[in-house]
N, C-alpha and C. Protein backbone atom coordinates (compact mmCIF):
# COMPACT_ATOMS: atom_id res chain seq x y z
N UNK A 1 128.56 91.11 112.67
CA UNK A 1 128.62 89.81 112.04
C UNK A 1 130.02 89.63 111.44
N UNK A 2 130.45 88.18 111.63
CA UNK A 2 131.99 88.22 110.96
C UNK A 2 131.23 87.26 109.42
N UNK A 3 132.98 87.81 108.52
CA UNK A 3 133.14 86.94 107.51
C UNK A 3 131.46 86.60 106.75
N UNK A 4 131.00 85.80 106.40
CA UNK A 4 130.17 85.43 105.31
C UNK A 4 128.73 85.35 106.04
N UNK A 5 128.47 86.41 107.36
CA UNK A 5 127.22 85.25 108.00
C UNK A 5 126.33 86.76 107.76
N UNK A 6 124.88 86.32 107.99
CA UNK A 6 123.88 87.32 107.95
C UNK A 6 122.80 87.27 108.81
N UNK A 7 122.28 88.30 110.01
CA UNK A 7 121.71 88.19 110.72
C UNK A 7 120.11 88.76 110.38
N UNK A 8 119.11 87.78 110.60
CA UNK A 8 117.90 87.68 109.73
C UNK A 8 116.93 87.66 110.57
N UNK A 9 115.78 88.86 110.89
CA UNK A 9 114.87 88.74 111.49
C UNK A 9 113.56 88.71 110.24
N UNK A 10 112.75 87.29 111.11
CA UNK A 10 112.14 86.71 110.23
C UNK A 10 110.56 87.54 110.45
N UNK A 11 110.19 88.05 108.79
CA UNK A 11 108.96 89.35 108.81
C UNK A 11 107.62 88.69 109.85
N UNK A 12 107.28 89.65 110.00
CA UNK A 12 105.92 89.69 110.68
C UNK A 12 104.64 88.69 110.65
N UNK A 13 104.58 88.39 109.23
CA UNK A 13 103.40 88.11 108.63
C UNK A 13 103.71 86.51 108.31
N UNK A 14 104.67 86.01 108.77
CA UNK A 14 105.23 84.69 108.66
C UNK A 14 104.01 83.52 109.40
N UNK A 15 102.92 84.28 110.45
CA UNK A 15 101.92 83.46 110.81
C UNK A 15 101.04 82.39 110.17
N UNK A 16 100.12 82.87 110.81
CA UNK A 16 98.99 82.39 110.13
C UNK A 16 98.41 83.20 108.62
N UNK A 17 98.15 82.37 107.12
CA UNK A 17 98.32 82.65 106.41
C UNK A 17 96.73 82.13 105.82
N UNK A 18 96.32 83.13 104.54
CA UNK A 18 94.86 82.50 104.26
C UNK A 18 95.25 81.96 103.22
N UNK A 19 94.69 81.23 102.18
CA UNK A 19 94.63 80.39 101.18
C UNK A 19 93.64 81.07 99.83
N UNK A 20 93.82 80.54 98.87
CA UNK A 20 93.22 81.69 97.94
C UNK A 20 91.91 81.43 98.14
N UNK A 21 91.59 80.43 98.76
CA UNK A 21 89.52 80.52 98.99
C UNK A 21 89.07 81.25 100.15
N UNK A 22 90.54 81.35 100.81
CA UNK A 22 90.00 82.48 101.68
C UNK A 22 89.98 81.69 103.02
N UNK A 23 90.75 80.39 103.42
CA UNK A 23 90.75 79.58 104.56
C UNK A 23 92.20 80.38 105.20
N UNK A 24 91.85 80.35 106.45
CA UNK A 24 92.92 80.68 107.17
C UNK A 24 93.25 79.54 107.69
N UNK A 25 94.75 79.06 107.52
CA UNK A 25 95.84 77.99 107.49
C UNK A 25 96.68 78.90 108.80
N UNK A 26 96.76 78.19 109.94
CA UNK A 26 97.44 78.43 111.25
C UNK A 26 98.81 78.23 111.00
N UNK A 27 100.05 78.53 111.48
CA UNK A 27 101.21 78.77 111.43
C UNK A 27 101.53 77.52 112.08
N UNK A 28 101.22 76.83 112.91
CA UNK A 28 101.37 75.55 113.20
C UNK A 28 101.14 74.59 112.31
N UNK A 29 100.41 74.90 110.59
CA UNK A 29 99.72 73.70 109.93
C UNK A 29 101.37 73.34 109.00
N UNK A 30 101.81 72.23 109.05
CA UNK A 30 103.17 71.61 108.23
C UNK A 30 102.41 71.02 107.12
N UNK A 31 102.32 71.65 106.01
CA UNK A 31 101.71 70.82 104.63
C UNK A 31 102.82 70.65 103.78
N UNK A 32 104.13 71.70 103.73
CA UNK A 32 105.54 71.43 103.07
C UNK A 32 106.52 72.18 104.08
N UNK A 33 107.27 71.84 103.60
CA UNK A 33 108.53 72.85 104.01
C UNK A 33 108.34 74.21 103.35
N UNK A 34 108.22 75.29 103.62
CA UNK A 34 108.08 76.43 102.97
C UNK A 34 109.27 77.15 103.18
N UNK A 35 109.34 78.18 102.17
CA UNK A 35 110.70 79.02 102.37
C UNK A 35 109.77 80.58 103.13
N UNK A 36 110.74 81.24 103.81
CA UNK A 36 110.59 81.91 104.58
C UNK A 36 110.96 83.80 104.41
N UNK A 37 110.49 84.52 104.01
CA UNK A 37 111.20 85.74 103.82
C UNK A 37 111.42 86.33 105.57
N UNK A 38 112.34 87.24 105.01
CA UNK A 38 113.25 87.86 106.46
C UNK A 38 113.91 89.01 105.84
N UNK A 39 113.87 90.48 107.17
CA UNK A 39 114.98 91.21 106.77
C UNK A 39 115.99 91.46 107.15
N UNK A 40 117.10 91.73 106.43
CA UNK A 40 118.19 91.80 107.08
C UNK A 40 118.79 93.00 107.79
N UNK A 41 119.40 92.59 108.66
CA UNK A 41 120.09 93.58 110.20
C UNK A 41 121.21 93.68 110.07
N UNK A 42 122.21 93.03 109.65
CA UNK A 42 123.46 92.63 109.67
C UNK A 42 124.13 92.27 108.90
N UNK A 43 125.07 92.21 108.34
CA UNK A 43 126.00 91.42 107.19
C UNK A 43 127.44 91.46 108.03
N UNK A 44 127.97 90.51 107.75
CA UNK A 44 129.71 90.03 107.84
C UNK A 44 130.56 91.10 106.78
N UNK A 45 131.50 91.18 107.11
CA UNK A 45 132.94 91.66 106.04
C UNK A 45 132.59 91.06 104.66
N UNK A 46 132.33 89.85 104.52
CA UNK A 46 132.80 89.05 103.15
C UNK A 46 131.31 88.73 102.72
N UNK A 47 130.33 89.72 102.94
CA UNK A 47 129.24 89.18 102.20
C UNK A 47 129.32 90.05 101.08
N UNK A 48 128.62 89.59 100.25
CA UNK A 48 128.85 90.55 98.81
C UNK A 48 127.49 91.18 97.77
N UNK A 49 126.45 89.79 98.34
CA UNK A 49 124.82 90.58 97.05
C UNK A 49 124.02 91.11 98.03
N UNK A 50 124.23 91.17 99.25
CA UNK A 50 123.19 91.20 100.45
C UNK A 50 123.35 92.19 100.83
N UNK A 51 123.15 93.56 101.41
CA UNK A 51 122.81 94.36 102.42
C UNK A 51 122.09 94.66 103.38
N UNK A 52 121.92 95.43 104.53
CA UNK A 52 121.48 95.39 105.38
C UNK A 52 119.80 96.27 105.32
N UNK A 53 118.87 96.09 105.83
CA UNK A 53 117.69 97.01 105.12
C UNK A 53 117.08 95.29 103.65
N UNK A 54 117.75 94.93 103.50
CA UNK A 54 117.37 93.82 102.38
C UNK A 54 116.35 92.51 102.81
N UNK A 55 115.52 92.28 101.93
CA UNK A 55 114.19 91.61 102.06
C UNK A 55 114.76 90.41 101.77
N UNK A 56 115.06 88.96 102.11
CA UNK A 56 115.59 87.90 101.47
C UNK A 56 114.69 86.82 101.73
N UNK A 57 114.67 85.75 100.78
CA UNK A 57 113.92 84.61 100.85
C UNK A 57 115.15 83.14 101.26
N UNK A 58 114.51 82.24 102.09
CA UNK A 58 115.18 81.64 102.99
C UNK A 58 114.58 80.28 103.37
N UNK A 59 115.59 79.50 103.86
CA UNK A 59 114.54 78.02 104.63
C UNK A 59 115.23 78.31 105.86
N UNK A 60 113.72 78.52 106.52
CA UNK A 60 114.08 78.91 107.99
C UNK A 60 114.56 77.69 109.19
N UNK A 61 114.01 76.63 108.10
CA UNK A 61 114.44 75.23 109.62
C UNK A 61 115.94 74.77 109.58
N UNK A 62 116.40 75.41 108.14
CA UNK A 62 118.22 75.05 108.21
C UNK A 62 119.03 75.89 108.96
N UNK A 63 118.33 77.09 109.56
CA UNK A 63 119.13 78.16 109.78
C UNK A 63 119.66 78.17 111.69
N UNK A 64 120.63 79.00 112.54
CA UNK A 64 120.69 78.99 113.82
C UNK A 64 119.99 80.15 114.31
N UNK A 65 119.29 79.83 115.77
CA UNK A 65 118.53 80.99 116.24
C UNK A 65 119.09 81.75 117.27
N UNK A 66 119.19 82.69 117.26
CA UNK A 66 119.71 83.57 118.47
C UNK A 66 118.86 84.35 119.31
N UNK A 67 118.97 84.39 120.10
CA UNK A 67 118.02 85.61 121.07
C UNK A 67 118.84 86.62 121.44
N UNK A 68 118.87 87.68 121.21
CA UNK A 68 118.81 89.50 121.43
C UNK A 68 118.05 90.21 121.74
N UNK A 69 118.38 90.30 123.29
CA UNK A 69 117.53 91.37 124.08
C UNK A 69 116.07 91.12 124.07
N UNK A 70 115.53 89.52 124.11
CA UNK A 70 114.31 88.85 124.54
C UNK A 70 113.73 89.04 122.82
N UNK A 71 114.50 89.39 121.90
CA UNK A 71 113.96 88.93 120.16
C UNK A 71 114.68 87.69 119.44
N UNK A 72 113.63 86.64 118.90
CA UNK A 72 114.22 85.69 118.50
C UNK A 72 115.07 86.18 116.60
N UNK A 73 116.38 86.04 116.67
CA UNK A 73 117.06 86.09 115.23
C UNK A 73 117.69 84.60 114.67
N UNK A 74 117.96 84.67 113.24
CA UNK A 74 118.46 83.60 112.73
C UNK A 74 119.63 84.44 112.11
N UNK A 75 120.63 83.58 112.14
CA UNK A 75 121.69 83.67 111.44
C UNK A 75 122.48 82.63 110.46
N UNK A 76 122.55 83.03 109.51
CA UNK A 76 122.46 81.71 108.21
C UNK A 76 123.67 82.50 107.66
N UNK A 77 124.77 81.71 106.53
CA UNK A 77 125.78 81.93 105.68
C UNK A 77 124.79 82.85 104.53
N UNK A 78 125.40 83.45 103.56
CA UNK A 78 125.05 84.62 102.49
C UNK A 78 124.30 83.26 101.64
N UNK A 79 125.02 81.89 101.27
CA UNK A 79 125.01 81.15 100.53
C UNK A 79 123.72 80.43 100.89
N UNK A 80 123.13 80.35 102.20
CA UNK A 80 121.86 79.78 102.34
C UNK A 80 120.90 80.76 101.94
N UNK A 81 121.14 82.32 101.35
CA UNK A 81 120.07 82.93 100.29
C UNK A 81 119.69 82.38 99.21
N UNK A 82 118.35 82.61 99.31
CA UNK A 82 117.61 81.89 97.93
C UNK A 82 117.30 82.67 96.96
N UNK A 83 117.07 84.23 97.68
CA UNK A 83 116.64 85.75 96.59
C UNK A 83 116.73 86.42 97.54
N UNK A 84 116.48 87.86 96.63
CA UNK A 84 116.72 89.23 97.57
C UNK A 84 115.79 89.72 96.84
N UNK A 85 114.76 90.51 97.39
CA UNK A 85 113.76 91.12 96.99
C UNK A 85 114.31 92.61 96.39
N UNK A 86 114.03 93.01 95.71
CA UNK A 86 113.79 94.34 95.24
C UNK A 86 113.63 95.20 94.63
N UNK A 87 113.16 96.31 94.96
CA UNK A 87 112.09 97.42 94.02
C UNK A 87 112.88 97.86 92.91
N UNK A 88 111.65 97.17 92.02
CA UNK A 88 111.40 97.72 90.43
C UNK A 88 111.99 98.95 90.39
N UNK A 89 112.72 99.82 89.80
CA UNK A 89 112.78 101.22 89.64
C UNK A 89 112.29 101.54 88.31
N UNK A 90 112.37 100.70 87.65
CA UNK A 90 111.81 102.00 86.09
C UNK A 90 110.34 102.01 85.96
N UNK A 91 109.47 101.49 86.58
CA UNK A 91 108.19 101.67 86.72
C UNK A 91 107.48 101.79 87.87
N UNK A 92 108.62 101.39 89.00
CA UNK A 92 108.60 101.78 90.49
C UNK A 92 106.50 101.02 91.12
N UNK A 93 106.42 99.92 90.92
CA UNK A 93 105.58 99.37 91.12
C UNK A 93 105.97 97.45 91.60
N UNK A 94 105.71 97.46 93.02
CA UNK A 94 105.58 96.60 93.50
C UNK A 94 107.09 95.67 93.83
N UNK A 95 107.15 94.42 94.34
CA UNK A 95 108.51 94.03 94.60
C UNK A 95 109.15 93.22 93.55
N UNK A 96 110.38 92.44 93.44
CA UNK A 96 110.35 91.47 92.49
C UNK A 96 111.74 90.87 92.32
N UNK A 97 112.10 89.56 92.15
CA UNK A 97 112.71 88.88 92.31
C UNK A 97 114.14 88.77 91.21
């Protein structure tokens, strides 16, 4: 990756999603724009809070898509990060923003 860009494969579980009553909501259902977590593969020279191995939160419909070796990736500027996930250490329980 050059300069400021970050290459973002978007997690697994981005599907179909249940609801707290317990309805499963299809990955096709548009009720908002939702933001998107993804991890990162790649970083540019000039990125600076991000590393590679890093959990980030994202809007996936602003971003460009690439295909590698028949896998779909997005690649977005550092600046279209919204958060970076990561582990608590002094009580080492669960993720956090």
């Amino acid at each position: 990756m050059l300069h400021d860009r970050v290459l973002v494969r978007l997690s697994p579980d981005e599907g179909e999603r249940r609801s707290g009553g317990g309805i499963v909501i299809p990955a096709t259902a548009q009720v908002a724009r939702r933001l998107a977590w993804g991890d990162v593969l790649g970083v540019g020279s000039n990125v600076r809070n991000v590393k590679v191995s890093d959990r980030v939160l994202f809007n996936p419909e602003d971003q460009l898509e690439v295909e590698i070796q028949g896998e779909a990736y997005l690649v977005m500027r550092e600046r279209d990060i919204h958060a970076v996930a990561t582990e608590r250490t002094e009580h080492g329980t669960g993720l956090y923003l």
